[in-house]
Protein backbone atom coordinates (compact mmCIF):
# COMPACT_ATOMS: atom_id res chain seq x y z
CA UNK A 1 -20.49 286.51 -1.92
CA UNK A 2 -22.31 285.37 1.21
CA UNK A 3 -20.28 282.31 1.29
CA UNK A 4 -16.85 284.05 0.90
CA UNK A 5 -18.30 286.84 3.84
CA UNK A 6 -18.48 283.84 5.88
CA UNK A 7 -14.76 282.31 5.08
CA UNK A 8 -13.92 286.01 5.98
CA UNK A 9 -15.63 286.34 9.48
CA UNK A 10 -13.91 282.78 10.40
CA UNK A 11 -10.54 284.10 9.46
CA UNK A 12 -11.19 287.45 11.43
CA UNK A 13 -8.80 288.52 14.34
CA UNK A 14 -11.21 287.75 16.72
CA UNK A 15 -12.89 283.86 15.11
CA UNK A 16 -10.37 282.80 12.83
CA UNK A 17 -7.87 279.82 13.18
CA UNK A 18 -4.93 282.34 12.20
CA UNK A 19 -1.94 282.95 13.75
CA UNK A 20 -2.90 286.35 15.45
CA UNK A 21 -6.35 285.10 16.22
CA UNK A 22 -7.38 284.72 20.09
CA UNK A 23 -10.57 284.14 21.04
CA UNK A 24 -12.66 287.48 23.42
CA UNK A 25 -14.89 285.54 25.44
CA UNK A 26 -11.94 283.31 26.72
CA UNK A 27 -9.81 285.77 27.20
CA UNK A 28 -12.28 288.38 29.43
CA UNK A 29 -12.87 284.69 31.41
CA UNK A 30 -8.71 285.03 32.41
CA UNK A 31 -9.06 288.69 33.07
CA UNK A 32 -12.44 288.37 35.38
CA UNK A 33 -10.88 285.26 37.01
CA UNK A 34 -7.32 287.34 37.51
CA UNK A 35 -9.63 290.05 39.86
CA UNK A 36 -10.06 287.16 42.57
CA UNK A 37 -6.37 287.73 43.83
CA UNK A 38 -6.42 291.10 44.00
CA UNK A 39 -10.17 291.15 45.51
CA UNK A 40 -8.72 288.78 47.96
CA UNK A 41 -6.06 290.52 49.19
CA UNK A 42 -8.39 294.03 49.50
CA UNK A 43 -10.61 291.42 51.87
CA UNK A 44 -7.32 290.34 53.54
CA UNK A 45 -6.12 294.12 54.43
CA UNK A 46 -9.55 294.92 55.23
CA UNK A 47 -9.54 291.91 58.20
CA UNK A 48 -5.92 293.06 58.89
CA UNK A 49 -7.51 297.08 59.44
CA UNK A 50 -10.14 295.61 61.01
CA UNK A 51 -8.01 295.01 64.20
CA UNK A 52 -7.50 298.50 65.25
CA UNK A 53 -11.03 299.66 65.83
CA UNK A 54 -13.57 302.29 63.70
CA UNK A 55 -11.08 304.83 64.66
CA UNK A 56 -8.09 303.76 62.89
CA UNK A 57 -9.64 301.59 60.30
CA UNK A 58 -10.43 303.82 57.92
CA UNK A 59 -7.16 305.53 57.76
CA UNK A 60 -5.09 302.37 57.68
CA UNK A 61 -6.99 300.20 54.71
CA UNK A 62 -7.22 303.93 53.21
CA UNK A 63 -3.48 303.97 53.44
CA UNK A 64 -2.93 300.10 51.92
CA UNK A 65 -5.94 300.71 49.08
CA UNK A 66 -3.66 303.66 47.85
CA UNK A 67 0.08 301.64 48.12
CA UNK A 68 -1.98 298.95 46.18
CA UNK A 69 -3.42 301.36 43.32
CA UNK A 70 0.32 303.07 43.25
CA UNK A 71 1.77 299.33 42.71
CA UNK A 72 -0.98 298.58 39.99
CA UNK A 73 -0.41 302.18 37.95
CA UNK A 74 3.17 301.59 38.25
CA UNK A 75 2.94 297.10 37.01
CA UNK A 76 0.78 298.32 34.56
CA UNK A 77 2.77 301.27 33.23
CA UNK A 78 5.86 299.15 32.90
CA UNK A 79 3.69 296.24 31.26
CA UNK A 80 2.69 298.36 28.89
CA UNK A 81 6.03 299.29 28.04
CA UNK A 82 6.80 296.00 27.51
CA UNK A 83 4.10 295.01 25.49
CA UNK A 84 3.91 298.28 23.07
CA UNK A 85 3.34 296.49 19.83
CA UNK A 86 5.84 296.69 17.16
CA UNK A 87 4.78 297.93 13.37
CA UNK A 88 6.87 296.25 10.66
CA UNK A 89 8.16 298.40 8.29
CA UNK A 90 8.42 297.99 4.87
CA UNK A 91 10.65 299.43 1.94
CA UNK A 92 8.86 301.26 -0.41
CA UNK A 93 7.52 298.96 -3.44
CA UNK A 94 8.02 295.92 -1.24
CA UNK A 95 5.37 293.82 -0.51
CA UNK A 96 2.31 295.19 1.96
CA UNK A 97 4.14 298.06 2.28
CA UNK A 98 2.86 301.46 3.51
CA UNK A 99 1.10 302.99 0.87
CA UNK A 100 0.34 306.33 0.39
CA UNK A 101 1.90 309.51 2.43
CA UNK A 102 0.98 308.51 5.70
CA UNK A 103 3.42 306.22 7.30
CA UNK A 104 3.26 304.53 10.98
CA UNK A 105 4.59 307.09 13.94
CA UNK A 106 7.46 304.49 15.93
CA UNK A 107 8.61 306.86 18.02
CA UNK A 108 5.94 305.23 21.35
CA UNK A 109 8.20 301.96 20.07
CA UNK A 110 11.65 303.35 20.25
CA UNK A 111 10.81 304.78 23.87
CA UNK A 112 9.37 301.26 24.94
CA UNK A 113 12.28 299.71 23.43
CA UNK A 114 14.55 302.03 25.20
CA UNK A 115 13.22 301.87 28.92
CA UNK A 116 12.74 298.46 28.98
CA UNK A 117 16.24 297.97 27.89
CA UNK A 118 17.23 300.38 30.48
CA UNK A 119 14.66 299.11 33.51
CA UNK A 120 16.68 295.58 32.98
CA UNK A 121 20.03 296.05 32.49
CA UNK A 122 20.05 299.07 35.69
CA UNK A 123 17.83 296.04 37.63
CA UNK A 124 20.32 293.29 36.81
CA UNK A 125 23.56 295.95 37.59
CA UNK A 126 21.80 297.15 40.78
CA UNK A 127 19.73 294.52 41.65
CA UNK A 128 21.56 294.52 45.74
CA UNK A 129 20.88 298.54 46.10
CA UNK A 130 17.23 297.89 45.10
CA UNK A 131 16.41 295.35 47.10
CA UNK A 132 17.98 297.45 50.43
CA UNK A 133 16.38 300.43 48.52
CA UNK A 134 12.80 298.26 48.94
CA UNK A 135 12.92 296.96 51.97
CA UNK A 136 13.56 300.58 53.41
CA UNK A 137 10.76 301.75 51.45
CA UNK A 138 8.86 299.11 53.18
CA UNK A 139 9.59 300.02 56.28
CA UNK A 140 9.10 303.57 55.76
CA UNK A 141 5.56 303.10 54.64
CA UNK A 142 5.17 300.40 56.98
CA UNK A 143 4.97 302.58 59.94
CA UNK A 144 1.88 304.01 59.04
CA UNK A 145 -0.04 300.74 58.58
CA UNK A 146 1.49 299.41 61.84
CA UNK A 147 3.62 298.56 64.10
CA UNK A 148 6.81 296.54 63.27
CA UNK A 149 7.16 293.78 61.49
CA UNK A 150 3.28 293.49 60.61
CA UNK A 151 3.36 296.74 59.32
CA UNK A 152 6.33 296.68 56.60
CA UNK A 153 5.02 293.31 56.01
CA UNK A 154 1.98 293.88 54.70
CA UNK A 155 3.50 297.20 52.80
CA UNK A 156 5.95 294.96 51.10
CA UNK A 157 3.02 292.69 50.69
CA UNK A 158 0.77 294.70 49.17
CA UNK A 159 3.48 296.48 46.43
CA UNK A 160 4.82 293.16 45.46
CA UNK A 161 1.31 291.55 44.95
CA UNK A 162 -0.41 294.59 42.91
CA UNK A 163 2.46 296.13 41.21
CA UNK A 164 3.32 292.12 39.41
CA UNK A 165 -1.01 291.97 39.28
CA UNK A 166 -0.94 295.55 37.47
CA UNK A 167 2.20 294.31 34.95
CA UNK A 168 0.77 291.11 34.04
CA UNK A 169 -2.55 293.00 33.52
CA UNK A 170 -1.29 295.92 31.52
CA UNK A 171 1.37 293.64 29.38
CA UNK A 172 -1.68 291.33 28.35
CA UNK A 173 -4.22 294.50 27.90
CA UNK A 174 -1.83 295.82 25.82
CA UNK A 175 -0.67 292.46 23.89
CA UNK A 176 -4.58 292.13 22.94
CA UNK A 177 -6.71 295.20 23.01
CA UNK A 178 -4.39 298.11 22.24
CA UNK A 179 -2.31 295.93 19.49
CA UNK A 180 -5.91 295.32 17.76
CA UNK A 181 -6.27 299.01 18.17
CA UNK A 182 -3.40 299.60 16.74
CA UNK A 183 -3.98 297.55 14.08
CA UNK A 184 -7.59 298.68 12.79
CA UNK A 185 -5.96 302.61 12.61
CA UNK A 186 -2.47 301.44 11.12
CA UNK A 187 -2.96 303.13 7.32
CA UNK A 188 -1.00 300.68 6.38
CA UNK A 189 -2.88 297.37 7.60
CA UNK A 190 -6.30 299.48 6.01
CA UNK A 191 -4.67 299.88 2.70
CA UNK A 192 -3.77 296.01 3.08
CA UNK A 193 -6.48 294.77 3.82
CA UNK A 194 -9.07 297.01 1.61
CA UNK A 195 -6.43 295.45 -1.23
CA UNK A 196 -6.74 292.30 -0.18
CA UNK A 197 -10.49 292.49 0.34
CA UNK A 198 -10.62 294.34 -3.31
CA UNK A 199 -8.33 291.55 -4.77
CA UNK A 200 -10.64 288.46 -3.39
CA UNK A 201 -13.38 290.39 -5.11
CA UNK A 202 -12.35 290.38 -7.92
CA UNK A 203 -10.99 286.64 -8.08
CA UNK A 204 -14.64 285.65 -6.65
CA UNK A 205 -15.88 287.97 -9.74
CA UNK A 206 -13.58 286.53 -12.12
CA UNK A 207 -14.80 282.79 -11.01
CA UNK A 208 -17.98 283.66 -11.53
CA UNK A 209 -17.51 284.96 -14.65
CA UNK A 210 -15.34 282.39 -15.66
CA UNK A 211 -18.57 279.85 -14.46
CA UNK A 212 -20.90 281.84 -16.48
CA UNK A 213 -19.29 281.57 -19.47
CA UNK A 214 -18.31 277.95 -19.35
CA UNK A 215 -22.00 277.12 -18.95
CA UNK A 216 -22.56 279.23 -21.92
CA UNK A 217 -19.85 277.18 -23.87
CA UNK A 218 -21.28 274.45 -22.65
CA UNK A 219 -25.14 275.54 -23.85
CA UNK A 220 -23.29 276.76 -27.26
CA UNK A 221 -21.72 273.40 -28.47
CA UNK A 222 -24.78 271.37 -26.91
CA UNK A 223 -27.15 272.89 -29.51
CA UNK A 224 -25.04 273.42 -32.29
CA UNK A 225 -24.57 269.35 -31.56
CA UNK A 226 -28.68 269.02 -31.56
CA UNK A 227 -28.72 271.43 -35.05
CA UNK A 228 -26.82 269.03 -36.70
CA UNK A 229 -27.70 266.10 -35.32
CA UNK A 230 -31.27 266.14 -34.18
CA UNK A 231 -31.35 262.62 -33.18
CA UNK A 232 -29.10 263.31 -30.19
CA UNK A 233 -31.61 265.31 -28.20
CA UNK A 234 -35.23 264.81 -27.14
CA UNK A 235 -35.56 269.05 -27.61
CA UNK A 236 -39.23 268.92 -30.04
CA UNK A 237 -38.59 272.45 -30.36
CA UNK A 238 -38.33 273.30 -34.07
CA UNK A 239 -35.00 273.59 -35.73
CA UNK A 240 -35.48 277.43 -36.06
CA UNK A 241 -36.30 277.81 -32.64
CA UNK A 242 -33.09 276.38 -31.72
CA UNK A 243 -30.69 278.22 -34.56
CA UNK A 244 -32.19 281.63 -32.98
CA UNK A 245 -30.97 280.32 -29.69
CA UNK A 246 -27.73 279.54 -31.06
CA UNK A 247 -27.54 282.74 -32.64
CA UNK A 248 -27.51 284.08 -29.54
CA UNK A 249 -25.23 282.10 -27.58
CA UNK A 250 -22.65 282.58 -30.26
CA UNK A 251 -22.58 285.95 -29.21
CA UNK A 252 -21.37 285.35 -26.05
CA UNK A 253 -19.41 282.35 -26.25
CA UNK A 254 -15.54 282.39 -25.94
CA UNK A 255 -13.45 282.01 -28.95
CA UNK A 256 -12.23 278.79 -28.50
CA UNK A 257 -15.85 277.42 -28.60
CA UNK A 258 -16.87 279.20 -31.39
CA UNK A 259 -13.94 277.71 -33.41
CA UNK A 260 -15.10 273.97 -32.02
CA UNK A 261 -18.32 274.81 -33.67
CA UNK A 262 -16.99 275.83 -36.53
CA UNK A 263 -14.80 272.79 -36.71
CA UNK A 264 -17.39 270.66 -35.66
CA UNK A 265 -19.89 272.02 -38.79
CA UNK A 266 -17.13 272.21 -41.14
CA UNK A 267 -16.23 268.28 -40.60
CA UNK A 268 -20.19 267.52 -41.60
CA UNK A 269 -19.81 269.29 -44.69
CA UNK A 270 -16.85 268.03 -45.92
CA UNK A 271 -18.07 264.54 -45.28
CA UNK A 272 -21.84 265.15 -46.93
CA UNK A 273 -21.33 267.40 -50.15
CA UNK A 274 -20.72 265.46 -52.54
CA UNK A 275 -24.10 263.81 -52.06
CA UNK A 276 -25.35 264.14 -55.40
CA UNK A 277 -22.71 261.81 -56.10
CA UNK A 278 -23.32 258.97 -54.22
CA UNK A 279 -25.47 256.06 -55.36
CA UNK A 280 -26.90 254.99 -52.10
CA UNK A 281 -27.60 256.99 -48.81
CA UNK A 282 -28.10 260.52 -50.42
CA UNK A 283 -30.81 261.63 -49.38
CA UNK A 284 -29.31 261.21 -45.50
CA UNK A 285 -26.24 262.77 -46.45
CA UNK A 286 -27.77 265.47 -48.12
CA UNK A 287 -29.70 266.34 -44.60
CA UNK A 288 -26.31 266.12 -43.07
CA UNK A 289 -25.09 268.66 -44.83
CA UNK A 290 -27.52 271.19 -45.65
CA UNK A 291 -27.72 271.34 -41.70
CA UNK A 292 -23.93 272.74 -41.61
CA UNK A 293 -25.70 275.67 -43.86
CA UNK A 294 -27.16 278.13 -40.80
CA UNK A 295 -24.11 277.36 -38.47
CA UNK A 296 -21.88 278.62 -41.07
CA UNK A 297 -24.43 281.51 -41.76
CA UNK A 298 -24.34 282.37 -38.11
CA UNK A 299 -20.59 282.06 -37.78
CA UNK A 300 -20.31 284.95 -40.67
CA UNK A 301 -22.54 287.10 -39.77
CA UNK A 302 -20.98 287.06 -36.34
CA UNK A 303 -17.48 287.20 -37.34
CA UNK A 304 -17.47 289.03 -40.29
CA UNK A 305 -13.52 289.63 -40.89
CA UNK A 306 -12.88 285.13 -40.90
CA UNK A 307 -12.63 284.49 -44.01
CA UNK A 308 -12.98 280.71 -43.36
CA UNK A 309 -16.57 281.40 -42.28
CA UNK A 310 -17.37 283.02 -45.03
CA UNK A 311 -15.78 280.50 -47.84
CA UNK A 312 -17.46 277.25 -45.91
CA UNK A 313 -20.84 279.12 -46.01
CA UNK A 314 -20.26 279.73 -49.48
CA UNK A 315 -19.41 276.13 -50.27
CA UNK A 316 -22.62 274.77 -48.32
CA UNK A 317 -24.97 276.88 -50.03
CA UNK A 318 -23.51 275.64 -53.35
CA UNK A 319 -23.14 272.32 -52.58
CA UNK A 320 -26.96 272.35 -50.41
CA UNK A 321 -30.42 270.82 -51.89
CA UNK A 322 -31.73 273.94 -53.07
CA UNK A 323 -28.64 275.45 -54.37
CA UNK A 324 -28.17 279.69 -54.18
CA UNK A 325 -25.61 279.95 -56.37
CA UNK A 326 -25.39 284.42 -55.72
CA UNK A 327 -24.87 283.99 -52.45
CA UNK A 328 -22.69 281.45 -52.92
CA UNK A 329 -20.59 283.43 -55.50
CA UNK A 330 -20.74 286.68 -52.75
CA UNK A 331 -19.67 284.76 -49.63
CA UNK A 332 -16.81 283.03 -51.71
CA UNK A 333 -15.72 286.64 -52.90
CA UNK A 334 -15.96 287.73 -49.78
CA UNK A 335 -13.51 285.09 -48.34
CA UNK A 336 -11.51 285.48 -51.53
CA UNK A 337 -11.14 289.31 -49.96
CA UNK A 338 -10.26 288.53 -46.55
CA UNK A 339 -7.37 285.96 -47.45
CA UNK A 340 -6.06 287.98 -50.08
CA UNK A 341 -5.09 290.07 -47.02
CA UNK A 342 -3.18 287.71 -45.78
CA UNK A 343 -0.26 286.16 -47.11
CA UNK A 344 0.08 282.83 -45.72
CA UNK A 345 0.47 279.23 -47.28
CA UNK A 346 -3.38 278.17 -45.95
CA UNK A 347 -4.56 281.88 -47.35
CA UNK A 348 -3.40 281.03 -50.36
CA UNK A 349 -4.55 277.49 -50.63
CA UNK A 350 -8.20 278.66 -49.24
CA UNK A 351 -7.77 281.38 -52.29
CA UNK A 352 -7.40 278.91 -54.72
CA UNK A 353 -10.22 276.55 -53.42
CA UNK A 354 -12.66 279.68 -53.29
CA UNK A 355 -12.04 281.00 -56.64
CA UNK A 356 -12.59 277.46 -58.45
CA UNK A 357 -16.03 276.38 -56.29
CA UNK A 358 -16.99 280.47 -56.98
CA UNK A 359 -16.28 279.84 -61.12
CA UNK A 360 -18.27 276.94 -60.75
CA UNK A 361 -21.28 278.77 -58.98
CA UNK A 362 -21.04 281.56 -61.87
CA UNK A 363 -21.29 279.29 -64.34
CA UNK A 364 -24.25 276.93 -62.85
CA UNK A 365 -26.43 280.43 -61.99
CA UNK A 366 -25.51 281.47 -65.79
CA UNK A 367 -26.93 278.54 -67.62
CA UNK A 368 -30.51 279.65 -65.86
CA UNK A 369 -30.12 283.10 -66.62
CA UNK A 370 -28.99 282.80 -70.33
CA UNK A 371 -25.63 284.50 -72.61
CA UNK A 372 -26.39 287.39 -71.49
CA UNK A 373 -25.62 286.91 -67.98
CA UNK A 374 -22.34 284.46 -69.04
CA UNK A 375 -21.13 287.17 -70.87
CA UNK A 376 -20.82 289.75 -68.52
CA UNK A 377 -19.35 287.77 -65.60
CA UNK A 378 -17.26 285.47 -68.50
CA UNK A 379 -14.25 287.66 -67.25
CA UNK A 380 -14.58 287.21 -63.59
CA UNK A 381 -15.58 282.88 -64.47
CA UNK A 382 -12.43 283.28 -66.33
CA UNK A 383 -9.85 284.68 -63.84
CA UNK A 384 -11.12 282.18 -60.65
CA UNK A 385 -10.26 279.81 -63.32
CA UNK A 386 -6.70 280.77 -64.36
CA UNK A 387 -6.07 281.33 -60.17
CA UNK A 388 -7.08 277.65 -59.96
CA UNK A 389 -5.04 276.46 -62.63
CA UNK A 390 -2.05 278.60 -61.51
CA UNK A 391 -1.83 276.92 -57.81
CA UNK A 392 -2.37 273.54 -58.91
CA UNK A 393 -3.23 270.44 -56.60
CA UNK A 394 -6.55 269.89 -56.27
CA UNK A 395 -8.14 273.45 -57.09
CA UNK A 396 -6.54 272.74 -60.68
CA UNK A 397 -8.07 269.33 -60.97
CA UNK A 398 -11.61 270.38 -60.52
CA UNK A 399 -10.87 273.02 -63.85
CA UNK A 400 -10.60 269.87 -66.19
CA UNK A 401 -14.15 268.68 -65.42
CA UNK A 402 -16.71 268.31 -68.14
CA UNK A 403 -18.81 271.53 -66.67
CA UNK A 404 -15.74 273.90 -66.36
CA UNK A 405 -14.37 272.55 -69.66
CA UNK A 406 -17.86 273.08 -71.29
CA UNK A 407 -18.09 276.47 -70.79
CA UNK A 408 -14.88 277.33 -71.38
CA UNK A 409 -15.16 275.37 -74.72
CA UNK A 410 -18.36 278.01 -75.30
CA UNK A 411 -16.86 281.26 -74.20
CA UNK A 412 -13.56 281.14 -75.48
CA UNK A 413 -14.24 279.73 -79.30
CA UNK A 414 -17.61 282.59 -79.15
């Protein structure tokens, strides 16, 4: 936040590069240097005052101080009129529009507009009456500063010099002080900017939340990647150390992650569970895939309502060294749930694939246990079977081996 403060403070009205943007200290340097004319013309009527003795000084530079206030009020009263600031108004639901029920007062704006209109199309119409109308005015104030033509001299003087010295001053007082005034009270430019300052908020929030949770995607697939394949990583912490960890990070990592895990521990399994079968390299490829067995268990108990989860953590703990053939059988029944719920082409392949490796389960955990136990889950054995059979493709293939066709051989001539 300090960092976007900063960007903030550069792009403020008075530092910022922007296109209403001016710079104080400059500008107070123009206004302090503008005083020297005006200073040196007070000098100048002072020297000119001078001349008539103590008696009549005083009254005479009293006299030309006040024609040259008069001339500034009046330059910088029509100054300001021309420089009154415009507010742009919007439509409402347009775009930085005012919002709320207060709305900017433009009458100050249509006056402005109106007299200067007025003060420069009279001044070009009449512009020979007013300058006989001036130079009589000189005159007439003249007289009391002196006699002629010093006198209406330095009247005319002094009302040209501080009336275009009190315009220039009020037009750029007005262009730059009162127009930031005006700004900082407009409702409208509040509204706008507390928006804008609410909606760079929340992007900066939203960017760092977006950076936390890429480094936690990041942490997720980096130690799922050192759970099944320790040799990666230099971590010596011990494996369960590490699947706690992951535990955790699963619970905050974004979806697409978690399925890359999930793909990523499901492609080890596939490739490794068949190791029983393999004549050289089992042992290794039995490792491989009885590490798949707590991502899967993790992935579950995390996201309880995929069945996928569920049916490849049932295969790996049937298909894993030490084989747990019940859980096995209630993670595959479980999957065998959720799919049934949905009726898609891949639900009902998964089905299919779930009910075969769960027959198979039943009937390895039965020859431990004895008849008994055969006889009162031979119905169950039986239907998995029959769903196999029914889809075909592979699920039905794995029906006609010797350990599927032994039991049935058993249980259905009993």
């Amino acid at each position: 936040m300090a960092e976007s403060d900063t960007k903030r403070s550069q792009n403020s009205p008075t530092n910022g590069p922007g296109p209403h943007s001016y710079r104080p200290a400059q500008f107070r340097s123009l206004i302090h240097a503008g005083w020297i004319i005006p200073c040196g013309a007070l000098i100048l009527l002072a020297c000119y005052s001078a001349q008539y003795g103590a008696r009549r000084f005083l009254s005479i530079f009293a006299t030309t101080v006040l024609i040259a206030g008069a001339s500034l009020v009046a330059g910088a009263m029509l100054g300001f009129l021309f420089g009154v600031p415009r507010a742009l108004q919007h439509q409402p639901g347009e775009p930085n529009g005012n919002t709320g029920t207060y709305a900017v007062n433009t009458n100050l704006e249509q006056i402005s507009d109106w007299l200067t209109k007025i003060l420069v199309g009279v001044g070009l119409v009449e512009l020979g009456t007013i300058s006989r109308n001036f130079g009589h005015f000189a005159r007439t104030i003249g007289l009391s500063i002196g006699i002629p033509p010093t006198g209406p001299l330095i009247a005319g003087t002094d009302i040209i010099l501080f009336s275009t010295w009190g315009f220039l001053l009020g037009y750029l007082l007005t262009r730059t002080y009162l127009t930031a005034a005006f700004r900082a009270f407009d409702v409208g430019e509040i509204v706008s900017q507390a928006a804008h300052e609410a909606a760079t908020a929340a992007t900066e929030s939203a960017e760092e939340r977006r950076r936390e949770q890429d480094l936690v995607d990041a942490q997720t697939l980096s130690l799922a990647s050192q759970i099944l394949t320790p040799g990666l990583t230099s971590d010596s912490r011990p494996q369960l150390d590490r699947i706690a960890e992951l535990e955790n990070l699963v619970s905050k990592a974004s979806l697409p992650m978690v399925e890359q895990v999930y793909q990523l521990a499901r492609t080890l399994r596939t490739g490794n569970w068949n190791w029983r079968e393999l004549t050289s390299g089992a042992t290794n490829a039995m490792l491989r895939h009885d590490r798949t067995v707590p991502i899967f268990e993790i992935l579950a108990r995390h996201y309880p309502d995929d069945y996928r989860y569920h049916g490849d953590f049932g295969f790996a703990l049937k298909d894993r060294e030490i084989a747990d053939y019940p859980a096995s059988a209630r993670e595959l029944g479980i999957a065998m749930s959720l799919a049934g719920a949905r009726s898609t082409p891949q639900a009902e392949h998964a089905i299919a694939w779930y009910a075969v490796n769960r027959a198979i389960a039943e009937i390895e955990y039965s020859s431990s246990l004895g008849p008994d136990y055969s006889e009162r889950n031979r119905d169950q054995i039986l239907s998995d079977i029959r769903k196999a059979r029914a889809y075909g493709g592979g699920p039905a293939q794995v029906t006609e081996r010797d350990q599927i066709k032994s039991w049935l051989l058993e249980n259905l001539s009993a």
